[in-house]
N, C-alpha and C. Protein backbone atom coordinates (compact mmCIF):
# COMPACT_ATOMS: atom_id res chain seq x y z
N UNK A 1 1.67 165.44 -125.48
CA UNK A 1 1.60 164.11 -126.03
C UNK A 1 0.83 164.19 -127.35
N UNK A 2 0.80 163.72 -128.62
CA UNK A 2 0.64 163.60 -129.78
C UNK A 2 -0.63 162.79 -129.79
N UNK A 3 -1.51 163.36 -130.55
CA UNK A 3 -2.85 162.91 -130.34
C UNK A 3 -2.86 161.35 -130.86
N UNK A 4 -2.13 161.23 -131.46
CA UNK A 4 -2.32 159.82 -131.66
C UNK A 4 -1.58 158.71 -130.71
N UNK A 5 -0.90 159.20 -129.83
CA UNK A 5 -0.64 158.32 -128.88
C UNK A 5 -1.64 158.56 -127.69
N UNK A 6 -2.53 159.05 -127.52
CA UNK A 6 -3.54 159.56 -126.73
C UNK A 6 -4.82 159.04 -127.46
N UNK A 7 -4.58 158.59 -128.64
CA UNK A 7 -6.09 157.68 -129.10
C UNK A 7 -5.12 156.12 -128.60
N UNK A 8 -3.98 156.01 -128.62
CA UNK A 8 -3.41 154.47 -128.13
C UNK A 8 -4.34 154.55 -126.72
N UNK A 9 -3.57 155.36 -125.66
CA UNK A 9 -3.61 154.95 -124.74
C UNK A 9 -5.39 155.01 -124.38
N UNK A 10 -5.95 155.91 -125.00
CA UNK A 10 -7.03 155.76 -124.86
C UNK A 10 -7.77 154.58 -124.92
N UNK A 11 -7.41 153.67 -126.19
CA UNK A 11 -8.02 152.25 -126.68
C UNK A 11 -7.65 151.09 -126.02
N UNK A 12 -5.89 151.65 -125.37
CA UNK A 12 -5.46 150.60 -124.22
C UNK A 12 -6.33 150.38 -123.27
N UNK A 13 -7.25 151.35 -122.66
CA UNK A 13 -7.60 151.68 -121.18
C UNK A 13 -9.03 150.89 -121.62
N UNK A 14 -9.70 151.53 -122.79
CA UNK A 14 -11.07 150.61 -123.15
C UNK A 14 -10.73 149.47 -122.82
N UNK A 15 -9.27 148.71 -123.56
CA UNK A 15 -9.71 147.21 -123.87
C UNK A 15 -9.14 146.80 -122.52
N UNK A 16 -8.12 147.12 -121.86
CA UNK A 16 -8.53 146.82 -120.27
C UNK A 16 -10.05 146.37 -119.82
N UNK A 17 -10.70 147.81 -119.69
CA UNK A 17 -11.67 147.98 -119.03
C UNK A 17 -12.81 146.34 -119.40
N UNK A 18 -12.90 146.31 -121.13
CA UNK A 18 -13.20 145.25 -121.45
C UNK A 18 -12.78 143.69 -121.03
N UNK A 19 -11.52 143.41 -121.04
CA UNK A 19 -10.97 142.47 -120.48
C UNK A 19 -11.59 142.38 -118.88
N UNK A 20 -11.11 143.02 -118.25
CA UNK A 20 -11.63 142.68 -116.73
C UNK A 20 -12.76 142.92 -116.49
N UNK A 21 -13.68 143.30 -117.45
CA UNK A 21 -15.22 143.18 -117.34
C UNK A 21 -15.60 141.57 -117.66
N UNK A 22 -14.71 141.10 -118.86
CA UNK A 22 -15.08 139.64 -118.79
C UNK A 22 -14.39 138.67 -118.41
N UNK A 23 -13.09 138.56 -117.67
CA UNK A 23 -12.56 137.75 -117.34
C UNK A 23 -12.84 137.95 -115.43
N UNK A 24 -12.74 139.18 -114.76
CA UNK A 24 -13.13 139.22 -113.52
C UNK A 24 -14.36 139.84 -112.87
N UNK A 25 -15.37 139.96 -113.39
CA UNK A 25 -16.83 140.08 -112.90
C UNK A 25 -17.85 139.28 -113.23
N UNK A 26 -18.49 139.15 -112.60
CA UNK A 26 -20.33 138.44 -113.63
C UNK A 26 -20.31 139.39 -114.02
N UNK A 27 -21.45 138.96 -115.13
CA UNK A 27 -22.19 139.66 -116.04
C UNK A 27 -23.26 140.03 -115.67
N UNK A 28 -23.75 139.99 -114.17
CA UNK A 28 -25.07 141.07 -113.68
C UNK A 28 -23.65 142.28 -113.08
N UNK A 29 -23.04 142.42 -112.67
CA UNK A 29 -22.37 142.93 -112.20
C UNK A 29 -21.30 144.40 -112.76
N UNK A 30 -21.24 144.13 -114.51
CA UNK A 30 -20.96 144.52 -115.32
C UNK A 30 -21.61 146.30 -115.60
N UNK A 31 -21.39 147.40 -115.49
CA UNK A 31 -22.12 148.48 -116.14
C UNK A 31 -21.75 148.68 -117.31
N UNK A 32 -20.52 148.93 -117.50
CA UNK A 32 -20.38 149.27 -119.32
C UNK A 32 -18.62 149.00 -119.60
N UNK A 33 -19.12 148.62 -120.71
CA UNK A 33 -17.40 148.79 -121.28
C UNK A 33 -16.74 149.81 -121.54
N UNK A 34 -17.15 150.73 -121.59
CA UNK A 34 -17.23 152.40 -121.86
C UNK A 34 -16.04 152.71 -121.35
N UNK A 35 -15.24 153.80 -121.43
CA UNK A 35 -14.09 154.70 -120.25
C UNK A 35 -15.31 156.00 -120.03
N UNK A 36 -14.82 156.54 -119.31
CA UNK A 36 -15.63 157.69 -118.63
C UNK A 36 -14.79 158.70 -117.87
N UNK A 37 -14.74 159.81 -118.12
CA UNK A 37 -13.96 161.05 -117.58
C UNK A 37 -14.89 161.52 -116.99
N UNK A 38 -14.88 161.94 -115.26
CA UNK A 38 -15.69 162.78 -115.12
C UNK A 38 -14.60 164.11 -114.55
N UNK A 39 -15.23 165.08 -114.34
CA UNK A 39 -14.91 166.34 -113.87
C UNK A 39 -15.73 167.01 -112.51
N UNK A 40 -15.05 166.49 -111.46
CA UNK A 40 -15.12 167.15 -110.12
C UNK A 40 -15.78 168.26 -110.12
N UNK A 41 -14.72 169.35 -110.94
CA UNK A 41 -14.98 170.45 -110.45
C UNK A 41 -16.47 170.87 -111.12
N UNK A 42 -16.77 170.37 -111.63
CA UNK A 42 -17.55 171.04 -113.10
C UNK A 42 -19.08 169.65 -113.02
N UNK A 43 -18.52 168.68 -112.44
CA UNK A 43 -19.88 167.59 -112.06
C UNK A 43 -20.21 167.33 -113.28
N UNK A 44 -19.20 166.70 -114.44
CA UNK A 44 -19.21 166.10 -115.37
C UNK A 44 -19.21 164.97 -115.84
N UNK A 45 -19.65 164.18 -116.50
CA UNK A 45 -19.05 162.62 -117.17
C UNK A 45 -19.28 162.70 -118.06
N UNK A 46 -18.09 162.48 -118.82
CA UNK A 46 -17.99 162.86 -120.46
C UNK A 46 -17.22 161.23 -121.00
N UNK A 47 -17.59 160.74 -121.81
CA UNK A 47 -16.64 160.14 -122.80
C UNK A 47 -15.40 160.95 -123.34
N UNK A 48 -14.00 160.33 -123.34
CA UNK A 48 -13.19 161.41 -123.70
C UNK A 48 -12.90 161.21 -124.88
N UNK A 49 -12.06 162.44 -125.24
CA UNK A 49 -11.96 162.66 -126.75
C UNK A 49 -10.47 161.82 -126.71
N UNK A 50 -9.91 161.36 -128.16
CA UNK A 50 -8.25 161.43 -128.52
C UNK A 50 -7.72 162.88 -128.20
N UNK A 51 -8.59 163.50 -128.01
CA UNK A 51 -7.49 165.29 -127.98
C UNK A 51 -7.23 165.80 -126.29
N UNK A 52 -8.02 164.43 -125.32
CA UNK A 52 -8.10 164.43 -124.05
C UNK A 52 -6.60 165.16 -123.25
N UNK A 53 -6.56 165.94 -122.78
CA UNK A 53 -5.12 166.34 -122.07
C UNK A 53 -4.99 165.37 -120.63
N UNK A 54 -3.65 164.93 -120.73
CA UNK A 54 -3.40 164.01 -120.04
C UNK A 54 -2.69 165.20 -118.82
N UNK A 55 -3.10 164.19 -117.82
CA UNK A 55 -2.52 164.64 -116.71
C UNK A 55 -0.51 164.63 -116.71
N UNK A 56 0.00 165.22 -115.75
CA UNK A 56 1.40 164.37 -115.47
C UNK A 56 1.73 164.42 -113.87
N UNK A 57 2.46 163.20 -113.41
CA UNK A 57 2.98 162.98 -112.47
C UNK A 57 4.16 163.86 -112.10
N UNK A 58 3.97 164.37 -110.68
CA UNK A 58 4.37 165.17 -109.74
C UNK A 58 6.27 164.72 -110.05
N UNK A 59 6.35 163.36 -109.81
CA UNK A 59 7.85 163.39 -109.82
C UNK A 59 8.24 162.59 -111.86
N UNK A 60 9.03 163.83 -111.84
CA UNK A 60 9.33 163.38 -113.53
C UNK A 60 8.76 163.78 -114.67
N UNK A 61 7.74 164.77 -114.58
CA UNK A 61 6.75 164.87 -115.16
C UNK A 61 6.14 163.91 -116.22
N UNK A 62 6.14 162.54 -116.03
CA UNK A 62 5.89 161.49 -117.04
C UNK A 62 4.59 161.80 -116.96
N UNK A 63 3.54 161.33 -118.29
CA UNK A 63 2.34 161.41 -118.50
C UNK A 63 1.62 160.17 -117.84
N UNK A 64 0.82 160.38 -117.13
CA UNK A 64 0.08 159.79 -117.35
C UNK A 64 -0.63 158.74 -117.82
């Protein structure tokens, strides 16, 4: 996937995250507007990059 559709979907997922932080939670309730990648294996949480490698689905190989 082309890094610049991977900074889209990236900014899609923020402004989600934003939206349903203020339209369906309080605001004590709220931690961050942030996205957050973590890594299982590795016991990570990283902010991700645009150069993030997207996963793909098992049937079709569509991204992610």
């Amino acid at each position: 996937m082309p890094i610049f559709v991977n900074f889209l979907v990236l900014k899609w997922r923020k402004d989600m995250i934003s939206t349903v932080n203020s339209t369906e939670l309080r605001s004590e309730d709220v931690i961050s507007d942030n996205l957050y990648h973590y890594d299982s294996k590795d016991k990570v949480k990283e902010v991700p990059k645009k150069e993030l490698k997207t996963k793909t689905k098992a049937r079709g190989g569509e991204a992610l």
